[in-house]
PDB file of N, CA and C in Angstrom:
ATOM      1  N   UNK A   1     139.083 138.528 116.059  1.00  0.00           N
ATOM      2  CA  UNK A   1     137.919 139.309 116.379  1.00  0.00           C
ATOM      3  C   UNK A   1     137.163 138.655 117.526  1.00  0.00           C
ATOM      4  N   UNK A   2     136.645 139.683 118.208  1.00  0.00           N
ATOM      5  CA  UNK A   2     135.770 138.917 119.487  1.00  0.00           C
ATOM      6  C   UNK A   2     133.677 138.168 119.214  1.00  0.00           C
ATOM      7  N   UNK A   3     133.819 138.677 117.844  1.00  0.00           N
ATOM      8  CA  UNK A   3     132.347 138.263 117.718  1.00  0.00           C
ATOM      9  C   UNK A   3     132.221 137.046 117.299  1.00  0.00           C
ATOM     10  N   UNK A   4     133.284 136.012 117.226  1.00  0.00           N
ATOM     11  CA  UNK A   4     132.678 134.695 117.058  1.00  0.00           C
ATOM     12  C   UNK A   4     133.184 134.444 115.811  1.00  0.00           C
ATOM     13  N   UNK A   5     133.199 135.556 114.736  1.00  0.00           N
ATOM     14  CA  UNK A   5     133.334 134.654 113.036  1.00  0.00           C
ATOM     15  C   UNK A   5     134.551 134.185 113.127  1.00  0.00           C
ATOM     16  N   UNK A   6     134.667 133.376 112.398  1.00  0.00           N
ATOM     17  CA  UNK A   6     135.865 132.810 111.553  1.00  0.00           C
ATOM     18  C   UNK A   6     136.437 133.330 110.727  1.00  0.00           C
ATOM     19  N   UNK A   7     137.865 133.609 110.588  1.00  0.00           N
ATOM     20  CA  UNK A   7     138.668 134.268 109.797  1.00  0.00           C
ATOM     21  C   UNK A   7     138.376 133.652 108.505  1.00  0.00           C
ATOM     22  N   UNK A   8     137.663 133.939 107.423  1.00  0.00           N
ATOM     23  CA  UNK A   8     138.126 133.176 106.484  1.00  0.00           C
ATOM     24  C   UNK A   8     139.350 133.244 105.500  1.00  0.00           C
ATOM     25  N   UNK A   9     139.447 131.963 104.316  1.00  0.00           N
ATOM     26  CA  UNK A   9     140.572 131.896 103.812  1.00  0.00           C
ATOM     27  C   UNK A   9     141.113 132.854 103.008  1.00  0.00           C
ATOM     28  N   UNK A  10     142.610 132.968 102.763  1.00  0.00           N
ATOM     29  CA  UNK A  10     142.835 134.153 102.589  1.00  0.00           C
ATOM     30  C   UNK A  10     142.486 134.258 101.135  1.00  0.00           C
ATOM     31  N   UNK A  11     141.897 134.898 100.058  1.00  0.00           N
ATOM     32  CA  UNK A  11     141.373 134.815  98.446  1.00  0.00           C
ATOM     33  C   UNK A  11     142.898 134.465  98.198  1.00  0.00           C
ATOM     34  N   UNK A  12     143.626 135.375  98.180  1.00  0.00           N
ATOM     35  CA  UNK A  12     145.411 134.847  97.365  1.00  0.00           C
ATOM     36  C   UNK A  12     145.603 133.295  97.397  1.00  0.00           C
ATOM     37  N   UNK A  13     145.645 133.078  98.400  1.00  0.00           N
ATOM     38  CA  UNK A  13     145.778 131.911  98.522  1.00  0.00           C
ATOM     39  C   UNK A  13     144.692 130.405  98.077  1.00  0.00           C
ATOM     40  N   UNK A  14     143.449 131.059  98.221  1.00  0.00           N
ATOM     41  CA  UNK A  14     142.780 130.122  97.172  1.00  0.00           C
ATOM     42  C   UNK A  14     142.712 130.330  95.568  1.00  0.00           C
ATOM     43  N   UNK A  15     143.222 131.630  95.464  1.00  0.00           N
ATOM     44  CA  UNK A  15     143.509 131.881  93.758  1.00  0.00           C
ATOM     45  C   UNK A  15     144.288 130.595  93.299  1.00  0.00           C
ATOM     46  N   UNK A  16     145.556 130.784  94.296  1.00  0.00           N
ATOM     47  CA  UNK A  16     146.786 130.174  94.024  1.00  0.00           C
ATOM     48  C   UNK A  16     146.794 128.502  93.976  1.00  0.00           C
ATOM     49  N   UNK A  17     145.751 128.235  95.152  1.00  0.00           N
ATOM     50  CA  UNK A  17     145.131 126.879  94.984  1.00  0.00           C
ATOM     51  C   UNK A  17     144.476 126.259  93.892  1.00  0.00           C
ATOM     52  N   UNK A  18     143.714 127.057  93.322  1.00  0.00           N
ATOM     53  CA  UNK A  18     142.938 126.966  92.052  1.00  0.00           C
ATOM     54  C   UNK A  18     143.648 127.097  91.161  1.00  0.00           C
ATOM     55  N   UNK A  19     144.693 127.502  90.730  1.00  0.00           N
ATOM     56  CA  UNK A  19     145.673 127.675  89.524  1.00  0.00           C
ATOM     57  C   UNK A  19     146.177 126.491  89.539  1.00  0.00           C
ATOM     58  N   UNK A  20     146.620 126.039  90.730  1.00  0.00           N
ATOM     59  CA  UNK A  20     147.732 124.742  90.759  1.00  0.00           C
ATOM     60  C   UNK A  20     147.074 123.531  90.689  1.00  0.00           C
ATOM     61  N   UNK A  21     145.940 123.518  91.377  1.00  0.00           N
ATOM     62  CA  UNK A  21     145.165 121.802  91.559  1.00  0.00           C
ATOM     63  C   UNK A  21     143.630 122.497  91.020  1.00  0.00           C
ATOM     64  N   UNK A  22     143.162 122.053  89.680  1.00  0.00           N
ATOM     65  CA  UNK A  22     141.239 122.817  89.551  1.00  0.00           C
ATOM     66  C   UNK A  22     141.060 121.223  91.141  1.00  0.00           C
ATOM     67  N   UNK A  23     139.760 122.895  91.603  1.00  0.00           N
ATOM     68  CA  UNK A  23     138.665 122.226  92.129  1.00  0.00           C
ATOM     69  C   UNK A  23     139.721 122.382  93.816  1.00  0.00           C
ATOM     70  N   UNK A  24     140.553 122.683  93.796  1.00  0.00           N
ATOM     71  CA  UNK A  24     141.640 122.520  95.711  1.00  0.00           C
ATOM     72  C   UNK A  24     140.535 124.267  96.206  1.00  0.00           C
ATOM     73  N   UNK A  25     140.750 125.176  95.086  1.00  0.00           N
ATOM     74  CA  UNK A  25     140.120 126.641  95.634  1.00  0.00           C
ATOM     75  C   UNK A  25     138.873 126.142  96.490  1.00  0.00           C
ATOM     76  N   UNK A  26     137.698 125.197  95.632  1.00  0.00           N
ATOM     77  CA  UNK A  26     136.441 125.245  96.124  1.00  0.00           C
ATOM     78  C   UNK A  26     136.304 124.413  96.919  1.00  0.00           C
ATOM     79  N   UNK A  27     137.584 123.323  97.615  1.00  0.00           N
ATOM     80  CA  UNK A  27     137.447 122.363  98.696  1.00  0.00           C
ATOM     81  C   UNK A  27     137.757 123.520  99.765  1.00  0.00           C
ATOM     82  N   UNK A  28     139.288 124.290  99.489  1.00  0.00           N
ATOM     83  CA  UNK A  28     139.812 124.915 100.898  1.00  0.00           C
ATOM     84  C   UNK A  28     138.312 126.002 100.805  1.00  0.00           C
ATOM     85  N   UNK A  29     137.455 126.436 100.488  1.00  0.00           N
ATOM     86  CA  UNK A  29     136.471 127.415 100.699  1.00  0.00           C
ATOM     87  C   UNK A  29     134.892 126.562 101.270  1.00  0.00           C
ATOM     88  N   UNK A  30     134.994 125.376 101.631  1.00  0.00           N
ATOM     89  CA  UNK A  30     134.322 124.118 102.027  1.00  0.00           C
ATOM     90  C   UNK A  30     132.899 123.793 101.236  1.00  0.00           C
ATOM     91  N   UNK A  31     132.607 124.277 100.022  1.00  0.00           N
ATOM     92  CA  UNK A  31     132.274 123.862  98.716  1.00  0.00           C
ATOM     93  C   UNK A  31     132.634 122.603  97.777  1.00  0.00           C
ATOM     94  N   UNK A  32     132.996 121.620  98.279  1.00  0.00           N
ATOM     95  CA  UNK A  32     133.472 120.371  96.985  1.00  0.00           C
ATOM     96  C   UNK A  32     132.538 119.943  96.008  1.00  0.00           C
ATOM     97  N   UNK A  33     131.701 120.085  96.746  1.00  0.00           N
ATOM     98  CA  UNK A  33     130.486 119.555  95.406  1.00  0.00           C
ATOM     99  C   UNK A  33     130.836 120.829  94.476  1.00  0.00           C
ATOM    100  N   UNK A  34     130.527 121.770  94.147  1.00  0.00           N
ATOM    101  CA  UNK A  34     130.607 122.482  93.244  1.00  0.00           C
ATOM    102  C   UNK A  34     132.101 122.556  92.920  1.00  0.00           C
ATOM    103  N   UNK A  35     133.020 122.044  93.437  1.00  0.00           N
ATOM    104  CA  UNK A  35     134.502 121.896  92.413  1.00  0.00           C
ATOM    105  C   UNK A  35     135.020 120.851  91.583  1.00  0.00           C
ATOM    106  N   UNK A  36     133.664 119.796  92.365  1.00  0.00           N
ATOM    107  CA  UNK A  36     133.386 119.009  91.512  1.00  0.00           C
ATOM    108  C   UNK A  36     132.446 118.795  90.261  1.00  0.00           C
ATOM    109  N   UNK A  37     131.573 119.451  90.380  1.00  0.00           N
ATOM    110  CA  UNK A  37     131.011 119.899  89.497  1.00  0.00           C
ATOM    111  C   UNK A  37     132.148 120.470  88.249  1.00  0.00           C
ATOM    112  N   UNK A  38     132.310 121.537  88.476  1.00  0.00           N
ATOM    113  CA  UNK A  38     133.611 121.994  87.648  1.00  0.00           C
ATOM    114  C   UNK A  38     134.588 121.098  87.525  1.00  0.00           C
ATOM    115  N   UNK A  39     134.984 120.148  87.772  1.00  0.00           N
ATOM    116  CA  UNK A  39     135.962 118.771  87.518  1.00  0.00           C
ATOM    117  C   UNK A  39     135.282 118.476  86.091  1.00  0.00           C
ATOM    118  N   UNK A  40     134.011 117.599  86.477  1.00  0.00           N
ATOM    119  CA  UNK A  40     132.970 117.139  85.858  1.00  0.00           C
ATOM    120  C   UNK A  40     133.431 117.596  84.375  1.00  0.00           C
ATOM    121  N   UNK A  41     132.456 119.190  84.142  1.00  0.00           N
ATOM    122  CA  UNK A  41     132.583 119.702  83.086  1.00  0.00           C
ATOM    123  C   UNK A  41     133.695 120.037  82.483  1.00  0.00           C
ATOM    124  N   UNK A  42     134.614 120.408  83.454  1.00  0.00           N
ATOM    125  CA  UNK A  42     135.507 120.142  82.841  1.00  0.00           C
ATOM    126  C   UNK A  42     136.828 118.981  81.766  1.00  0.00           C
ATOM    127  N   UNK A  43     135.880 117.846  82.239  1.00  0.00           N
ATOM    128  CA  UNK A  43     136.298 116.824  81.621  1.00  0.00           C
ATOM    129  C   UNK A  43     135.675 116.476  80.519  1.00  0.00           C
ATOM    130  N   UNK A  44     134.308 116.549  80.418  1.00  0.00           N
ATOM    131  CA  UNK A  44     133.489 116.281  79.315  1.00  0.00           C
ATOM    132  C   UNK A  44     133.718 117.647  78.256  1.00  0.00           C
ATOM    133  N   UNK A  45     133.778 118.472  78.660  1.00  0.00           N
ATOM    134  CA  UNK A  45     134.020 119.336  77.399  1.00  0.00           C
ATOM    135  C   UNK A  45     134.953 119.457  76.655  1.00  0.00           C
ATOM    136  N   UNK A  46     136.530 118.736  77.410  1.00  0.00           N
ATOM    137  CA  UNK A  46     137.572 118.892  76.959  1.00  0.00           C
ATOM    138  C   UNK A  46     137.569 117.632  76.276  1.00  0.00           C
ATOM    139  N   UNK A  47     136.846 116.772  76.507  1.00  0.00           N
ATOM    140  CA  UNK A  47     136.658 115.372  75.614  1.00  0.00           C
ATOM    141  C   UNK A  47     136.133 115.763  74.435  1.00  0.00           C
ATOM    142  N   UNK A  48     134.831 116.609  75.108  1.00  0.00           N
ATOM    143  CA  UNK A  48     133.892 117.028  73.229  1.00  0.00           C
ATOM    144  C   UNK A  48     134.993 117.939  72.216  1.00  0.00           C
ATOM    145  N   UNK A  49     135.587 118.865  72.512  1.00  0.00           N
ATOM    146  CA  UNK A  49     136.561 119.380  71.967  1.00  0.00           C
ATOM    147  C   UNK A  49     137.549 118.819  71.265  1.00  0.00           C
ATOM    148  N   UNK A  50     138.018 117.628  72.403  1.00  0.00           N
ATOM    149  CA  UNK A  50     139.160 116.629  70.853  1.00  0.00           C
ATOM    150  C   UNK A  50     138.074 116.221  69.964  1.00  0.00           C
ATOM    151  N   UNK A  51     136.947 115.834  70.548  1.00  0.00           N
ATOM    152  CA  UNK A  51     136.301 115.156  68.889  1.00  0.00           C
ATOM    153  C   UNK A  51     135.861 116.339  67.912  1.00  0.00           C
ATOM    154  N   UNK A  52     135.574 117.307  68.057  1.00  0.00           N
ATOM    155  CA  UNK A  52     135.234 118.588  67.336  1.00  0.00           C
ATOM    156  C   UNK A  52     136.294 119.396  66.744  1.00  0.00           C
ATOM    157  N   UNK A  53     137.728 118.893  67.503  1.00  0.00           N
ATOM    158  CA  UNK A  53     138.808 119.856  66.906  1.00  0.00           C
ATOM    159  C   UNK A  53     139.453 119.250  65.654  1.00  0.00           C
ATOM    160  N   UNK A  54     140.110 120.205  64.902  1.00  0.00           N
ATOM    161  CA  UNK A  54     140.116 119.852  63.919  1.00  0.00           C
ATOM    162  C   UNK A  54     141.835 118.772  63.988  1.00  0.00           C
ATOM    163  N   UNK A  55     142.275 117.680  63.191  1.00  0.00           N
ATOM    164  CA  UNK A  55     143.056 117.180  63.536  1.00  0.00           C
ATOM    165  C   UNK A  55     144.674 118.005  63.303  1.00  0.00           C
ATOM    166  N   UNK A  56     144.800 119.322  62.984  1.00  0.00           N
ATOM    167  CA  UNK A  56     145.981 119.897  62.743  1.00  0.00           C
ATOM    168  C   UNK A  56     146.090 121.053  64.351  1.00  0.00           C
ATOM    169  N   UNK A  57     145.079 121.010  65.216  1.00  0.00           N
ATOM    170  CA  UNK A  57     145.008 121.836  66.174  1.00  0.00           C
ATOM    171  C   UNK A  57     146.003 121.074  67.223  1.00  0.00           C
ATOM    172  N   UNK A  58     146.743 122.390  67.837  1.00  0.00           N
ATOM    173  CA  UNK A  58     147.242 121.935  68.948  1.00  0.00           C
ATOM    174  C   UNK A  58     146.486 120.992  70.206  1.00  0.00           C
ATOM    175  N   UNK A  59     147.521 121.293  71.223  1.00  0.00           N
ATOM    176  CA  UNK A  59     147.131 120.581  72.450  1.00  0.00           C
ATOM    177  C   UNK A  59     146.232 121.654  73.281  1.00  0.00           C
ATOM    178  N   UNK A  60     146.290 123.153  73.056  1.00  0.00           N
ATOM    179  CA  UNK A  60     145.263 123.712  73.947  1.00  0.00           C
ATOM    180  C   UNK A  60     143.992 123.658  72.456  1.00  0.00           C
ATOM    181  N   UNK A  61     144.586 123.673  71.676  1.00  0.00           N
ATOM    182  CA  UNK A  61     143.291 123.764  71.046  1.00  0.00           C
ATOM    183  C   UNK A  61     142.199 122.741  71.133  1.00  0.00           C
ATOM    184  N   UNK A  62     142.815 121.683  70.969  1.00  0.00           N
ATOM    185  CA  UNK A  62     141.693 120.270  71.109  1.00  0.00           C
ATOM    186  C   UNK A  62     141.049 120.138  72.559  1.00  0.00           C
ATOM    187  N   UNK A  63     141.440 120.664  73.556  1.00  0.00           N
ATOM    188  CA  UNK A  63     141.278 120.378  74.812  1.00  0.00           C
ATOM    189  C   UNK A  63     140.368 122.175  75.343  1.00  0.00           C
ATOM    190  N   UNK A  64     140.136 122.979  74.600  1.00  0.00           N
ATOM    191  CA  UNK A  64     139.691 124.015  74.754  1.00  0.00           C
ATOM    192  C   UNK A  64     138.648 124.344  75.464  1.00  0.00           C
ATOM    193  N   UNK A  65     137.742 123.552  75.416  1.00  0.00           N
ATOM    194  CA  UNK A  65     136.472 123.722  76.201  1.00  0.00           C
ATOM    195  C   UNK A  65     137.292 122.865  77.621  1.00  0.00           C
ATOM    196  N   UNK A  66     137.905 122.109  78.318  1.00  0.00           N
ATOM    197  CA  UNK A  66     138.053 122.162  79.481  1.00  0.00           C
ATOM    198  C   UNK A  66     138.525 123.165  80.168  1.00  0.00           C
ATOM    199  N   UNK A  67     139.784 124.058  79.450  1.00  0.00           N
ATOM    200  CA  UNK A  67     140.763 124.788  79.548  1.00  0.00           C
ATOM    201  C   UNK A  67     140.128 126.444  80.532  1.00  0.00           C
ATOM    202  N   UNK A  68     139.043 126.260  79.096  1.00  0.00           N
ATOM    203  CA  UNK A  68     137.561 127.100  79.518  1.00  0.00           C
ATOM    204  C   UNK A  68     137.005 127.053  81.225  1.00  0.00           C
ATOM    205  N   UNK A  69     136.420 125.930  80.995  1.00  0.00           N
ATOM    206  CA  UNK A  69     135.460 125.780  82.230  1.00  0.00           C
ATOM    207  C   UNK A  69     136.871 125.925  83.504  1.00  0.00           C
ATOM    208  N   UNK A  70     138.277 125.164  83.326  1.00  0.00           N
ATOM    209  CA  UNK A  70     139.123 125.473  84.291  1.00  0.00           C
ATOM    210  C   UNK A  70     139.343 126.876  84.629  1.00  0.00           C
ATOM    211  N   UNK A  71     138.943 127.964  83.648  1.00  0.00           N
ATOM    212  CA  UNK A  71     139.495 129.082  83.852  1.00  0.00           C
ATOM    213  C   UNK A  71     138.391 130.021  84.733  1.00  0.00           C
ATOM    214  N   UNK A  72     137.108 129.484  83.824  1.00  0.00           N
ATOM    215  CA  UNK A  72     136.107 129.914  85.165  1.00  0.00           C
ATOM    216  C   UNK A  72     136.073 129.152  86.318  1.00  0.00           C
ATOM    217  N   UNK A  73     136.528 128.145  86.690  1.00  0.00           N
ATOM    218  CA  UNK A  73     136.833 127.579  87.909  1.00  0.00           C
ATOM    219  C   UNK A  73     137.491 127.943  88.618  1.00  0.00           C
ATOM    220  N   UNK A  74     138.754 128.686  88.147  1.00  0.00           N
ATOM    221  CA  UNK A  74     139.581 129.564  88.884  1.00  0.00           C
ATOM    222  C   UNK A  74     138.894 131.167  89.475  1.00  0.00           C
ATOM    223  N   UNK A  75     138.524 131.614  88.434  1.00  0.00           N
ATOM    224  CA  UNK A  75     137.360 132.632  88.690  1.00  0.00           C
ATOM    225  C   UNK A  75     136.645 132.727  89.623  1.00  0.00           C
ATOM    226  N   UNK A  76     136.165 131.766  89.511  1.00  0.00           N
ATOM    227  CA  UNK A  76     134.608 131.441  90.447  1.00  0.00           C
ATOM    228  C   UNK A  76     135.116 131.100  92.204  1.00  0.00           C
ATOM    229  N   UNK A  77     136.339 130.270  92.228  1.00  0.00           N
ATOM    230  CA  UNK A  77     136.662 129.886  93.221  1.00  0.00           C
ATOM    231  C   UNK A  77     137.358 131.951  94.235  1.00  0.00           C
ATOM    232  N   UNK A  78     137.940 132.142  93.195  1.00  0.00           N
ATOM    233  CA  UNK A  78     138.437 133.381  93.471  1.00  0.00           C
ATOM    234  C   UNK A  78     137.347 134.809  93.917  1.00  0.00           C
ATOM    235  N   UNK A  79     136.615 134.871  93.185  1.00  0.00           N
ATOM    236  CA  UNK A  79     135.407 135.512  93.519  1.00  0.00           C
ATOM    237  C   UNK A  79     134.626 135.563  95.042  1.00  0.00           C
ATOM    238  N   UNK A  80     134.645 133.747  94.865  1.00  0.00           N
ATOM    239  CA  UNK A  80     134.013 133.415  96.218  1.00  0.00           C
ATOM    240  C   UNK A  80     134.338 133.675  97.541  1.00  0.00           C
ATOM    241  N   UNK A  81     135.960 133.808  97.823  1.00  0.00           N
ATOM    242  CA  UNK A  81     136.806 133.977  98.667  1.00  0.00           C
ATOM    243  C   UNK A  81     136.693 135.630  98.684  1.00  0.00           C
ATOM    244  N   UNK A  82     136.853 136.311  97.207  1.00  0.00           N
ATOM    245  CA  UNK A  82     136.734 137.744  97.642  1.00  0.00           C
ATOM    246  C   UNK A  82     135.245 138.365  98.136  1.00  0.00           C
ATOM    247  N   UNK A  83     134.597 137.642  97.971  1.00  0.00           N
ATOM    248  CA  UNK A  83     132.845 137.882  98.884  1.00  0.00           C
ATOM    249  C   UNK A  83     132.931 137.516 100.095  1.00  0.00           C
ATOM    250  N   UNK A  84     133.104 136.322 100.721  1.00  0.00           N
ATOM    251  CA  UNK A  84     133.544 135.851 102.419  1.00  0.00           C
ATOM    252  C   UNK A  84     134.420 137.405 102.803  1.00  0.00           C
ATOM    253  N   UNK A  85     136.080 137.457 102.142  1.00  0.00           N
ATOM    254  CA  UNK A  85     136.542 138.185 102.771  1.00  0.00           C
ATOM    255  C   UNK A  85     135.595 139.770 103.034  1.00  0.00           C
ATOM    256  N   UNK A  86     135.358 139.904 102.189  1.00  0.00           N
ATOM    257  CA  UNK A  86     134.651 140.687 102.090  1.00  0.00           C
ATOM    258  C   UNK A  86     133.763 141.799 102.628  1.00  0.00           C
ATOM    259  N   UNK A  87     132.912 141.111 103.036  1.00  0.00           N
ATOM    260  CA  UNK A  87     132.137 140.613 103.782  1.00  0.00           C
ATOM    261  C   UNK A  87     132.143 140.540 105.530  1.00  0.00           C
ATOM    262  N   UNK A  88     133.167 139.548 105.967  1.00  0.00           N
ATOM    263  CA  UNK A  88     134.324 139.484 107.046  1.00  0.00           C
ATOM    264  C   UNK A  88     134.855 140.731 107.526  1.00  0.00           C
ATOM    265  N   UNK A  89     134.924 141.220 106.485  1.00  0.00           N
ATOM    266  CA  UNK A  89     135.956 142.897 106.768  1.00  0.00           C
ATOM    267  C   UNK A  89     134.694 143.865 107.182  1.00  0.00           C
ATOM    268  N   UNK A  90     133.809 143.786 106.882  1.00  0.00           N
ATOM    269  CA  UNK A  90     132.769 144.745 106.372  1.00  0.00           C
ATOM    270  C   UNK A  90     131.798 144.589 108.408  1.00  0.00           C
ATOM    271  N   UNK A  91     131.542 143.024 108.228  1.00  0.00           N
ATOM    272  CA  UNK A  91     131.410 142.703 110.189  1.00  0.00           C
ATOM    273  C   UNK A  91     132.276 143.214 110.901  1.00  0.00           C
ATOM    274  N   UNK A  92     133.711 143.084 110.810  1.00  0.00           N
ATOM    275  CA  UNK A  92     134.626 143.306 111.669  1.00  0.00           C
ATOM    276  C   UNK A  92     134.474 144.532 112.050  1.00  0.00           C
ATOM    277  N   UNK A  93     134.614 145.628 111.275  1.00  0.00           N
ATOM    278  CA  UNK A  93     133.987 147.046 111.369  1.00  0.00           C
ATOM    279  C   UNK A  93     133.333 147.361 112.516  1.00  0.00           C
ATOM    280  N   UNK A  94     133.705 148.144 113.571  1.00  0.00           N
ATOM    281  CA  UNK A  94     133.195 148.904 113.926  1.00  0.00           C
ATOM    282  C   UNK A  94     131.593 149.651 113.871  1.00  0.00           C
ATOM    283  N   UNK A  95     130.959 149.708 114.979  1.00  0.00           N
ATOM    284  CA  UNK A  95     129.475 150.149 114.425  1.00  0.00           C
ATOM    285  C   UNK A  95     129.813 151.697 113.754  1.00  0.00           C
ATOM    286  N   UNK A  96     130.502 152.310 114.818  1.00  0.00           N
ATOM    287  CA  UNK A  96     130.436 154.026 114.590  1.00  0.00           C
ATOM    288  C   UNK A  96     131.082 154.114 113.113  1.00  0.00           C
ATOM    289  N   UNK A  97     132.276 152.970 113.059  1.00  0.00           N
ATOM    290  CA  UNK A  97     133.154 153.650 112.010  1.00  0.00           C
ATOM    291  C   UNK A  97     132.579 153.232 110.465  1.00  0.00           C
ATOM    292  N   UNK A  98     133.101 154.603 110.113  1.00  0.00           N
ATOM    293  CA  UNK A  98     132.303 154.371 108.609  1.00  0.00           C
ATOM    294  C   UNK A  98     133.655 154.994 107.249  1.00  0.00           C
ATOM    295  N   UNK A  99     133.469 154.119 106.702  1.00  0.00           N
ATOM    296  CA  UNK A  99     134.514 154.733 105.750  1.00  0.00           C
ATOM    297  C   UNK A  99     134.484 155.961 104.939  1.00  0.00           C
ATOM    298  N   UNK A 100     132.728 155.958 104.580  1.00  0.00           N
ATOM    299  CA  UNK A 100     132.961 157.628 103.644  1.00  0.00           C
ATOM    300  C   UNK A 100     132.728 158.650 104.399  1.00  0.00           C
ATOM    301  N   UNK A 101     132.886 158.693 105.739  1.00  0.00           N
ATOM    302  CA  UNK A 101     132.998 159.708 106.398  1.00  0.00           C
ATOM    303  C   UNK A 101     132.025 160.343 107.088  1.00  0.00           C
ATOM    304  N   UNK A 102     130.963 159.231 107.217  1.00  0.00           N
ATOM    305  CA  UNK A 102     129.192 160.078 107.345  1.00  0.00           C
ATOM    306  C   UNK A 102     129.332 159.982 108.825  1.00  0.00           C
ATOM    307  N   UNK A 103     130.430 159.731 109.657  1.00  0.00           N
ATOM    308  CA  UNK A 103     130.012 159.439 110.915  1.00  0.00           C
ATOM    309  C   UNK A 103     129.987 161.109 111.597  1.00  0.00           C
ATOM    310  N   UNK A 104     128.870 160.917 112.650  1.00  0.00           N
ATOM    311  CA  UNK A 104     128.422 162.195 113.233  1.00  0.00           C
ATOM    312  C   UNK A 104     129.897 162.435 114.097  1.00  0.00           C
ATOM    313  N   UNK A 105     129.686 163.723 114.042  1.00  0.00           N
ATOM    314  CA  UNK A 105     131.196 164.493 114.554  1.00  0.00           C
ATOM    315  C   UNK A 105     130.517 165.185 116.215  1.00  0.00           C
ATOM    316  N   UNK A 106     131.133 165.146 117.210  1.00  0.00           N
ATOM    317  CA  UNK A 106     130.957 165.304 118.654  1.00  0.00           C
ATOM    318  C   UNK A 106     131.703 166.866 118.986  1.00  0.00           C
ATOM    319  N   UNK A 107     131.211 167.581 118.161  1.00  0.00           N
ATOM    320  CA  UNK A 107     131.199 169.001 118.662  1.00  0.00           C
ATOM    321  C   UNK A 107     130.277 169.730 118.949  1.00  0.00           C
TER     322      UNK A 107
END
């Protein structure tokens, strides 16, 4: 585009980041503090959870509250990317052009 923005990252691809490494979505989206944040909680809750789970619970069970906060981490990272793009698409646009059709007709 000629107005200067920056392409941002593509959401798929920070989904995909966030699935594989918590906390890579909210670095490649240049946010770390807040994926760290979500690191964070995510560690302490999955700690409080083994001590709260009961001792016949599995391995997602005891670890549940990290599992949690990882899943809104994925979320959140994903979200964020689909607002930039968003957004991005919405600037790129054309002044005249309009999608639901309201643009004045030249007859």
């Amino acid at each position: 585009m000629t107005d200067g923005t920056a392409t941002p990252v593509n959401p798929y691809l920070v989904l995909g980041a966030a699935v594989v490494l918590p906390a890579s979505g909210h670095v490649m989206l240049g946010v770390p503090v807040r994926g760290l944040q979500f690191l964070f909680f995510m560690v302490i809750l999955g700690w409080v959870t083994t001590k709260l789970a009961p001792a016949d619970a599995g391995f997602i069970g005891r670890h549940a509250g990290g599992f949690l906060i990882y899943a809104l981490s994925v979320l959140d990272a994903y979200r964020i990317a689909r607002i930039r793009h968003a957004i991005w698409v919405h600037k790129a646009r054309p002044a005249g052009d309009s999608a639901g059709g309201d643009a004045p007709s030249n007859i």
